[in-house]
N, C-alpha and C. Protein backbone atom coordinates (compact mmCIF):
# COMPACT_ATOMS: atom_id res chain seq x y z
N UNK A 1 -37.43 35.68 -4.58
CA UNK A 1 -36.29 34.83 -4.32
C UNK A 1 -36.61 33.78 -3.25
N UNK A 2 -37.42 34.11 -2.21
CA UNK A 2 -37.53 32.68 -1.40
C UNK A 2 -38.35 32.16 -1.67
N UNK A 3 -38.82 32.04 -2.68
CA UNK A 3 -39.55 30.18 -3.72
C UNK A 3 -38.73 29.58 -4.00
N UNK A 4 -38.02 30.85 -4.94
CA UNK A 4 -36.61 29.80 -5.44
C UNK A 4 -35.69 29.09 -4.34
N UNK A 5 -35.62 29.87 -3.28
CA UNK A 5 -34.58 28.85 -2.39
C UNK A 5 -35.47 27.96 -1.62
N UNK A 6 -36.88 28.34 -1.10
CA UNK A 6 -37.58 26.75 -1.12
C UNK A 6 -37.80 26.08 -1.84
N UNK A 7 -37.36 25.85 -2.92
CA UNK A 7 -37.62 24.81 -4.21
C UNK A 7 -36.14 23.91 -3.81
N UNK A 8 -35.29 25.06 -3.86
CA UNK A 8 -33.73 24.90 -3.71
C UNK A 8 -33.69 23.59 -2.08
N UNK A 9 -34.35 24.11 -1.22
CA UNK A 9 -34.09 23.24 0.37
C UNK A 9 -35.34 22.15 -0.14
N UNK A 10 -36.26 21.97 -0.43
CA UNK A 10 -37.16 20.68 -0.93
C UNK A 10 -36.06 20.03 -1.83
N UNK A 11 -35.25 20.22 -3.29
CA UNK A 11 -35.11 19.66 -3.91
C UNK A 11 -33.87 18.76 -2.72
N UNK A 12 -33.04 19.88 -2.13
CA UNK A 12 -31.74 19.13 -1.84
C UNK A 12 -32.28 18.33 -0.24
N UNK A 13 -33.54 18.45 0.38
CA UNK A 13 -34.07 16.98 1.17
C UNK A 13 -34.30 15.85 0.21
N UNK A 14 -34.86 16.10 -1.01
CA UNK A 14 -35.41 14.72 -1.80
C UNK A 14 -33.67 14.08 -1.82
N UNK A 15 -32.62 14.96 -2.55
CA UNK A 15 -31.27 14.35 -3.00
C UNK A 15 -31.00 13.57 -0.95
N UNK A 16 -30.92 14.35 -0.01
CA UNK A 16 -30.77 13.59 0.94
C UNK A 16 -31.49 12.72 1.44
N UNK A 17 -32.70 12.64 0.97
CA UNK A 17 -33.77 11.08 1.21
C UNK A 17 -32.59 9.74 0.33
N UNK A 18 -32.81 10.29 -1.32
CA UNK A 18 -32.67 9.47 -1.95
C UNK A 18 -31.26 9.54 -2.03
N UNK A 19 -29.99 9.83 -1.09
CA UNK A 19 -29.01 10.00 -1.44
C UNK A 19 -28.59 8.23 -2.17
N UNK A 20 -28.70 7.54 -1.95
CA UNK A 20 -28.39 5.89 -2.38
C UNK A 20 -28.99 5.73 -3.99
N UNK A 21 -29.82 6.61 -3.96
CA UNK A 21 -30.25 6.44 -5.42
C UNK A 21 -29.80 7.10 -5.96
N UNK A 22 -29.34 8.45 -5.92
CA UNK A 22 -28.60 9.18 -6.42
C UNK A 22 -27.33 9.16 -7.24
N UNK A 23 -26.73 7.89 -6.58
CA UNK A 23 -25.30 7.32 -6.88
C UNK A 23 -25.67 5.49 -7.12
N UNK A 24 -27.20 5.22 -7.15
CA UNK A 24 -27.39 4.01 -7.35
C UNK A 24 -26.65 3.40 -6.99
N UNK A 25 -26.12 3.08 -5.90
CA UNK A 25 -25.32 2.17 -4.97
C UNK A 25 -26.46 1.70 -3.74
N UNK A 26 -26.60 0.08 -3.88
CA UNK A 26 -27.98 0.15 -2.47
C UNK A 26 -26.46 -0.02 -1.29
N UNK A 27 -26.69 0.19 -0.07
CA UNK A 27 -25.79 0.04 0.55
C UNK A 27 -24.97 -1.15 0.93
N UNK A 28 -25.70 -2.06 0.88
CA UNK A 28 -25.10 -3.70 0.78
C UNK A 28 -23.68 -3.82 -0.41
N UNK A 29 -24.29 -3.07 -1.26
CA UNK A 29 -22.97 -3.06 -1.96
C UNK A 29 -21.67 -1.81 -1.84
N UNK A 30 -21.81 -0.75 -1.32
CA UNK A 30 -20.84 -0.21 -1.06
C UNK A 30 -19.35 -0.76 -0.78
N UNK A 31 -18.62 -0.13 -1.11
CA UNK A 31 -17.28 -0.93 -0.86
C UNK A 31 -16.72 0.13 0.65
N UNK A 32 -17.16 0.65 0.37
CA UNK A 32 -16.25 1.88 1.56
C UNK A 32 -17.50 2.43 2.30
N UNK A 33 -17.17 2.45 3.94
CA UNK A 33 -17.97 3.46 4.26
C UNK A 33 -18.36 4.63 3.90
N UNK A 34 -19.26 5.40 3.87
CA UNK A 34 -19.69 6.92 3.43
C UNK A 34 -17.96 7.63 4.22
N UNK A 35 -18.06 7.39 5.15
CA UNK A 35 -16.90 8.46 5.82
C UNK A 35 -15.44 8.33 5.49
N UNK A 36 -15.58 6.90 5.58
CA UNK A 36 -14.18 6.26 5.08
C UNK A 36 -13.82 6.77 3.58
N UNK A 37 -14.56 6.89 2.75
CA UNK A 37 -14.61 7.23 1.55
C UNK A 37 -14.35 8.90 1.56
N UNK A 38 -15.31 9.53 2.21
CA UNK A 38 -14.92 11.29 2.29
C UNK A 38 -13.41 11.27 2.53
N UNK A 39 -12.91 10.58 3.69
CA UNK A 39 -11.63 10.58 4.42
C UNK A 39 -10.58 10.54 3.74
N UNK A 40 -10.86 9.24 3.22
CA UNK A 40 -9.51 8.98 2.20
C UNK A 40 -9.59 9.82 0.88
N UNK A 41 -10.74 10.16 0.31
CA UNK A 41 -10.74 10.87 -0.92
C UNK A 41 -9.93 12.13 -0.85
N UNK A 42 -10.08 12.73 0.56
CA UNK A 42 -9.29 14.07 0.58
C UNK A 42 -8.24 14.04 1.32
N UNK A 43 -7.71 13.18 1.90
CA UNK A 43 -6.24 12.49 2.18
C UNK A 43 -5.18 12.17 0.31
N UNK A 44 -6.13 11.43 -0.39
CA UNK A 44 -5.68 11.37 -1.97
C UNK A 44 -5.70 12.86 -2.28
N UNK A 45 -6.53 13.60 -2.44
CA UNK A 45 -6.39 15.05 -3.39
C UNK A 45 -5.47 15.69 -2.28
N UNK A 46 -5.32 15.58 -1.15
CA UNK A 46 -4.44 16.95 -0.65
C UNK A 46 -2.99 16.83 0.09
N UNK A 47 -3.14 15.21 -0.08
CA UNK A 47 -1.84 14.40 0.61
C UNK A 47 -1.90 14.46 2.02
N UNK A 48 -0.70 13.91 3.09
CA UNK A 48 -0.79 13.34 4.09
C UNK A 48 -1.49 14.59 4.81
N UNK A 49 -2.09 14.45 6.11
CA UNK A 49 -3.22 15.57 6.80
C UNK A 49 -3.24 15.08 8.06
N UNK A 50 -2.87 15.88 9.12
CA UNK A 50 -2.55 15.62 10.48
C UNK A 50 -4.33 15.56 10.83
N UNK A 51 -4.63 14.62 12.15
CA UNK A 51 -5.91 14.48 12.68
C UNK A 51 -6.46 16.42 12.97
N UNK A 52 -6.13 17.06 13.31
CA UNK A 52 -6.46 18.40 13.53
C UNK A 52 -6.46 18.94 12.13
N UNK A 53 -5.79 18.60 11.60
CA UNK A 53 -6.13 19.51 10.02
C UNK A 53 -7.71 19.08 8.94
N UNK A 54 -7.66 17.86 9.32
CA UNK A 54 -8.76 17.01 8.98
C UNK A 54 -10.28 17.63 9.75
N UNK A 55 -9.68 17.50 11.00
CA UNK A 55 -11.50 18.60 11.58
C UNK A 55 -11.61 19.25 11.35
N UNK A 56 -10.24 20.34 11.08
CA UNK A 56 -10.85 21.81 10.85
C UNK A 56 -11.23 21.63 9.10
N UNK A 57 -10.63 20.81 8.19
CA UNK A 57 -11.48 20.62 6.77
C UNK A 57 -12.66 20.53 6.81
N UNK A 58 -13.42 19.47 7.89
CA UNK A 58 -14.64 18.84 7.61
C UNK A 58 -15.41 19.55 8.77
N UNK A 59 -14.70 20.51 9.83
CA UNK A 59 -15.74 21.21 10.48
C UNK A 59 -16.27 20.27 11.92
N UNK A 60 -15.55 19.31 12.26
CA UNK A 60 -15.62 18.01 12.84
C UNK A 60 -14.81 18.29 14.06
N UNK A 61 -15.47 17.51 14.95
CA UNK A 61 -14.55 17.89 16.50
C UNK A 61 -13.48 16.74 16.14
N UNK A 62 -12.32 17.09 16.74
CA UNK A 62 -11.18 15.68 16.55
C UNK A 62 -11.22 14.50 17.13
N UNK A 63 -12.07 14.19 18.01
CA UNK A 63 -12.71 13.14 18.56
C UNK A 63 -13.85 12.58 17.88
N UNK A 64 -14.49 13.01 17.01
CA UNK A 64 -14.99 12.31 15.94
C UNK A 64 -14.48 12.33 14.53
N UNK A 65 -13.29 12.74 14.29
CA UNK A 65 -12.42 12.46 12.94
C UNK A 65 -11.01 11.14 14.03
N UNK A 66 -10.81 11.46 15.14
CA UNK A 66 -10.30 10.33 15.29
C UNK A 66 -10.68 9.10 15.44
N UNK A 67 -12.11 8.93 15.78
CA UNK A 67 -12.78 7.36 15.37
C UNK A 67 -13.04 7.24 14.08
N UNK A 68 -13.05 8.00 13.61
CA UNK A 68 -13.22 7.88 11.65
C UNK A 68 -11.75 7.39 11.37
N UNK A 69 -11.16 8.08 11.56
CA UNK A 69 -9.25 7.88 11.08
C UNK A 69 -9.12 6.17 11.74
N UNK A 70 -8.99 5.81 13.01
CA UNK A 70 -8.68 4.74 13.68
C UNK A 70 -9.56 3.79 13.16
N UNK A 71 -10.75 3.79 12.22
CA UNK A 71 -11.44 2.70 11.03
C UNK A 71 -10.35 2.34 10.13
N UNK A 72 -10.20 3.40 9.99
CA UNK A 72 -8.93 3.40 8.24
C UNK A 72 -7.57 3.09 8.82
N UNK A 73 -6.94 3.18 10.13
CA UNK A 73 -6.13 2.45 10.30
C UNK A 73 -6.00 1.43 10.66
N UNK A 74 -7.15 0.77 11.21
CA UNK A 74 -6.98 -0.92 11.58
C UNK A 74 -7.45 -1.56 10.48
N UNK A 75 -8.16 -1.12 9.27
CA UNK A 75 -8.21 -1.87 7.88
C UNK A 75 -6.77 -1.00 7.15
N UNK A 76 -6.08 -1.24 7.17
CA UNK A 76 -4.86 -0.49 6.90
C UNK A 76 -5.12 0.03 5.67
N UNK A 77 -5.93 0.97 5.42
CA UNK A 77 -6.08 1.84 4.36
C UNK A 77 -5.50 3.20 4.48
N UNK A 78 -5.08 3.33 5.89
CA UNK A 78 -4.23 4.70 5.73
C UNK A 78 -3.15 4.66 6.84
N UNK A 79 -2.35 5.04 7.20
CA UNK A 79 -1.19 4.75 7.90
C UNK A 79 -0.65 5.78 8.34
N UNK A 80 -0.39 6.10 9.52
CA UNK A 80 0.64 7.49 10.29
C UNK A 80 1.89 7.38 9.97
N UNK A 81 2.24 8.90 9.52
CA UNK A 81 3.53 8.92 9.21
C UNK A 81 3.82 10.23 9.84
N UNK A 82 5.61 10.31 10.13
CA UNK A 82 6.30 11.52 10.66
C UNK A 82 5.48 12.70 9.25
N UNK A 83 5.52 13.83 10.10
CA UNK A 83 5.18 15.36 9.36
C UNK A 83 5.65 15.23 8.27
N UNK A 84 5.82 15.18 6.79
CA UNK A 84 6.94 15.32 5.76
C UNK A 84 7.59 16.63 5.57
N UNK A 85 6.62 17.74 6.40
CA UNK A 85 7.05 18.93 6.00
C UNK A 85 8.00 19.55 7.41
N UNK A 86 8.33 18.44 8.69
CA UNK A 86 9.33 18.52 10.41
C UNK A 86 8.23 19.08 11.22
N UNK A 87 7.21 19.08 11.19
CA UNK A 87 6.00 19.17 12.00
C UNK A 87 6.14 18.04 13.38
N UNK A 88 5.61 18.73 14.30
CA UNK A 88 5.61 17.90 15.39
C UNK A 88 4.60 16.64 15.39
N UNK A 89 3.09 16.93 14.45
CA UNK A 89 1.98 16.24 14.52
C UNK A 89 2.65 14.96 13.25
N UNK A 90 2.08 13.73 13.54
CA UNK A 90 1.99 12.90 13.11
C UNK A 90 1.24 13.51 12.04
N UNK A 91 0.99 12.69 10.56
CA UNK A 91 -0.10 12.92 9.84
C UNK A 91 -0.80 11.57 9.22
N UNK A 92 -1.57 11.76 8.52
CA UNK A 92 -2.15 10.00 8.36
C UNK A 92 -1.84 10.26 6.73
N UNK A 93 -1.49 9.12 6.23
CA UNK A 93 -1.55 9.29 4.53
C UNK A 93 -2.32 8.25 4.08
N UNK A 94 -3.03 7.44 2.61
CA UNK A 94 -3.47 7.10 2.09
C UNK A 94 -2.34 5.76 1.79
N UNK A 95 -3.08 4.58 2.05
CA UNK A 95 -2.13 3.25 1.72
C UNK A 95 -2.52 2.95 0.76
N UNK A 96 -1.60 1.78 -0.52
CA UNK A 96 -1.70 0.97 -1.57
C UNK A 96 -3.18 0.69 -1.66
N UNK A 97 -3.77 -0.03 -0.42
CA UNK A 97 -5.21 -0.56 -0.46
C UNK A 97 -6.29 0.48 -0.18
N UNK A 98 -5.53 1.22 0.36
CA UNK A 98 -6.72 2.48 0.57
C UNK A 98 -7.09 3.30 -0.80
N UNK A 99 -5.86 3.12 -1.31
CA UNK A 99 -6.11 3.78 -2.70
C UNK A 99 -6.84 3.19 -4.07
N UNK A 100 -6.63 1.61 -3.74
CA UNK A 100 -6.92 0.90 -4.38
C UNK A 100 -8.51 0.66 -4.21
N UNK A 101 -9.08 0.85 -3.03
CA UNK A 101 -10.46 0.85 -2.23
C UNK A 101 -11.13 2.43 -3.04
N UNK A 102 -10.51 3.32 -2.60
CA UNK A 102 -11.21 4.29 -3.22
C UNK A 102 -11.46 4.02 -4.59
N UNK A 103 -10.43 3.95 -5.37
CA UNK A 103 -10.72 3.68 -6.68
C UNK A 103 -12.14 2.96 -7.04
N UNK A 104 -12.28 1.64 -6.77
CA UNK A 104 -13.17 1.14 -6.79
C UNK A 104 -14.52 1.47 -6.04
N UNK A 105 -14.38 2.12 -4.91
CA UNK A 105 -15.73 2.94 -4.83
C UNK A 105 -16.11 3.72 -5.74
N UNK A 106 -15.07 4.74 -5.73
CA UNK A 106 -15.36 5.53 -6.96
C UNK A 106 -15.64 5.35 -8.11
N UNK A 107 -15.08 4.09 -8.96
CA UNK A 107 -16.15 3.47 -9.98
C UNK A 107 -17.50 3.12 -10.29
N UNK A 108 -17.40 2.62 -8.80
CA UNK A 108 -19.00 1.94 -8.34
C UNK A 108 -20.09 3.09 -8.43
N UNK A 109 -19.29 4.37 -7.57
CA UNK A 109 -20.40 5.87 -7.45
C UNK A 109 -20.41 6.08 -8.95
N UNK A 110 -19.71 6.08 -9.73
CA UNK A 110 -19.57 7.05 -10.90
C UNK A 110 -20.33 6.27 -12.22
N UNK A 111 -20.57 5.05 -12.08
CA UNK A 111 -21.33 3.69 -13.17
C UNK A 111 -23.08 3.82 -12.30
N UNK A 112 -23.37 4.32 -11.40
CA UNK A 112 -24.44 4.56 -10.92
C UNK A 112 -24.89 5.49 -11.34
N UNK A 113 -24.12 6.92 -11.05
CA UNK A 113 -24.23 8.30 -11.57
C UNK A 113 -24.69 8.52 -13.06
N UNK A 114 -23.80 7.73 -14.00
CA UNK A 114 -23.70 7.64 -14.92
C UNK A 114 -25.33 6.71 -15.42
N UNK A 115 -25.84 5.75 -14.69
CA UNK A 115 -27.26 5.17 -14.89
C UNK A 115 -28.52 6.52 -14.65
N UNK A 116 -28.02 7.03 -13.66
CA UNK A 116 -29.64 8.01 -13.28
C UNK A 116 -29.11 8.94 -13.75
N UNK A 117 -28.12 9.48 -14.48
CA UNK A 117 -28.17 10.90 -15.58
C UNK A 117 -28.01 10.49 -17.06
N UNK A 118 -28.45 8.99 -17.57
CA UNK A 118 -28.59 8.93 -18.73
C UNK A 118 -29.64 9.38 -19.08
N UNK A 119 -29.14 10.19 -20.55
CA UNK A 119 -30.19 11.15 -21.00
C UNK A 119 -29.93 12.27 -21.45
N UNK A 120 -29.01 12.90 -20.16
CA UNK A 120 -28.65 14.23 -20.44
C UNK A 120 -28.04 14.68 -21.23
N UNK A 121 -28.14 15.65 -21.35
CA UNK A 121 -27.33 16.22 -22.47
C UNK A 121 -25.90 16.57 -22.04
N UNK A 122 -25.11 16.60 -22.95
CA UNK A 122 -23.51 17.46 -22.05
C UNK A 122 -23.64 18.87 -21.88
N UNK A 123 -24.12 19.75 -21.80
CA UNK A 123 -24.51 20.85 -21.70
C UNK A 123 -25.66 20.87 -20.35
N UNK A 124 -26.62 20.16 -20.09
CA UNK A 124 -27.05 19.61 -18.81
C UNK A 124 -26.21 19.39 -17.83
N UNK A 125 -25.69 18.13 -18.38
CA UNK A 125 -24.23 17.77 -17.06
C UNK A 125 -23.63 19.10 -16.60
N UNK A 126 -22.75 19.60 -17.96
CA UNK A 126 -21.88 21.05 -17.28
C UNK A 126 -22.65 21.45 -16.46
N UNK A 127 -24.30 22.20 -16.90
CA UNK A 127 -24.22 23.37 -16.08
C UNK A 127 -24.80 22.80 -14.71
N UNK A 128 -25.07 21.66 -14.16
CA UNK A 128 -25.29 21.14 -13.20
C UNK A 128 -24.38 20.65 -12.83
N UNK A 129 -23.47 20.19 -13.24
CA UNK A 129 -21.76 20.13 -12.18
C UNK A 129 -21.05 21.76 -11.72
N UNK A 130 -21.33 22.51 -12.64
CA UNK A 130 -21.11 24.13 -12.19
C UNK A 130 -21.87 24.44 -11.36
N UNK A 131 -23.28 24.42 -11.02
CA UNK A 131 -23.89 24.92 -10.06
C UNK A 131 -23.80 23.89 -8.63
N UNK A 132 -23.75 22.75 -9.21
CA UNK A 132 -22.84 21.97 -7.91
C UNK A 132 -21.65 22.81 -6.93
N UNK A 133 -20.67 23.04 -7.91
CA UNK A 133 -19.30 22.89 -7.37
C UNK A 133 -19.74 25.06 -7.24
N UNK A 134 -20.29 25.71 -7.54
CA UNK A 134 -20.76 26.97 -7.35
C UNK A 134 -21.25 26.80 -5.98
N UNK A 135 -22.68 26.30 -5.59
CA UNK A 135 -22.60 25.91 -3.99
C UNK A 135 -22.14 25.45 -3.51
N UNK A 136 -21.09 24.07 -3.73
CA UNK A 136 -19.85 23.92 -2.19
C UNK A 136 -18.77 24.81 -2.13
N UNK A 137 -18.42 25.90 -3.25
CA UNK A 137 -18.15 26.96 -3.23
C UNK A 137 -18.65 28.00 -1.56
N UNK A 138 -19.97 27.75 -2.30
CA UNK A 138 -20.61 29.05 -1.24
C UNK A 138 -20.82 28.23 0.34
N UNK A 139 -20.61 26.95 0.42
CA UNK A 139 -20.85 26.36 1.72
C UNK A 139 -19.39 26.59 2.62
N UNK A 140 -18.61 26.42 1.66
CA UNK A 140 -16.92 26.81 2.51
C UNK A 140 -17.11 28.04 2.80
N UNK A 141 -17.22 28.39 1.81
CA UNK A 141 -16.74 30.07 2.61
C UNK A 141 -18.05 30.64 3.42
């Protein structure tokens, strides 16, 4: 078993060398920062998210999710709003343009993706999106 997981830590340095190729995006063209993009993507899937709920997601001290957050609010891609649920904490939600920004990153990642896995088979894809989402599985918990 530890070949296989040094094959496993070599393969996933090459994916972090070549992470830009990976998603064939050179960075000049990005539309969204790398962070700005994590940020808002899981602000969209999980709805509004107080600055403390956000570190403890990403494992992040709140002093570095609050200079990440305060990017996305002076390009007004995300905006503070009262608790929706009578919470004392402010929470940040996802704006018109923020949403509209992701989108279009996310096209951009996914027409790249879609260039460096032509070929595959759909049966390829699956079981390599399963063993994907199988290890960030095993990285949360």
């Amino acid at each position: 078993m530890r070949r296989e997981i040094a094959d496993i830590e070599r393969e996933l340095m090459l994916i972090g060398r070549y992470k830009e190729l990976a998603t064939a995006v050179r960075p000049d063209e990005r539309r969204l920062e790398r962070s700005s993009y994590i940020l808002l993507s899981r602000l969209q899937a999980e709805g509004p998210m107080s600055i403390g709920q956000l570190a403890q997601a990403f494992g992040l001290d709140t002093s570095t999710v609050n200079r990440q957050t305060a990017v996305l609010l002076r390009s007004g891609l995300a905006e503070r709003i009262p608790d929706p649920e009578g919470g004392m904490a402010r929470k940040l939600r996802v704006t018109d343009e923020g949403l509209r920004r992701v989108a279009a990153e996310r096209a951009c990642r996914l027409e790249g993706l879609a260039k460096v896995l032509d070929g595959w088979t759909p049966e390829e894809l699956r079981s390599f999106a399963a063993g994907l989402a199988h290890f960030n599985a095993s990285i949360e918990r």
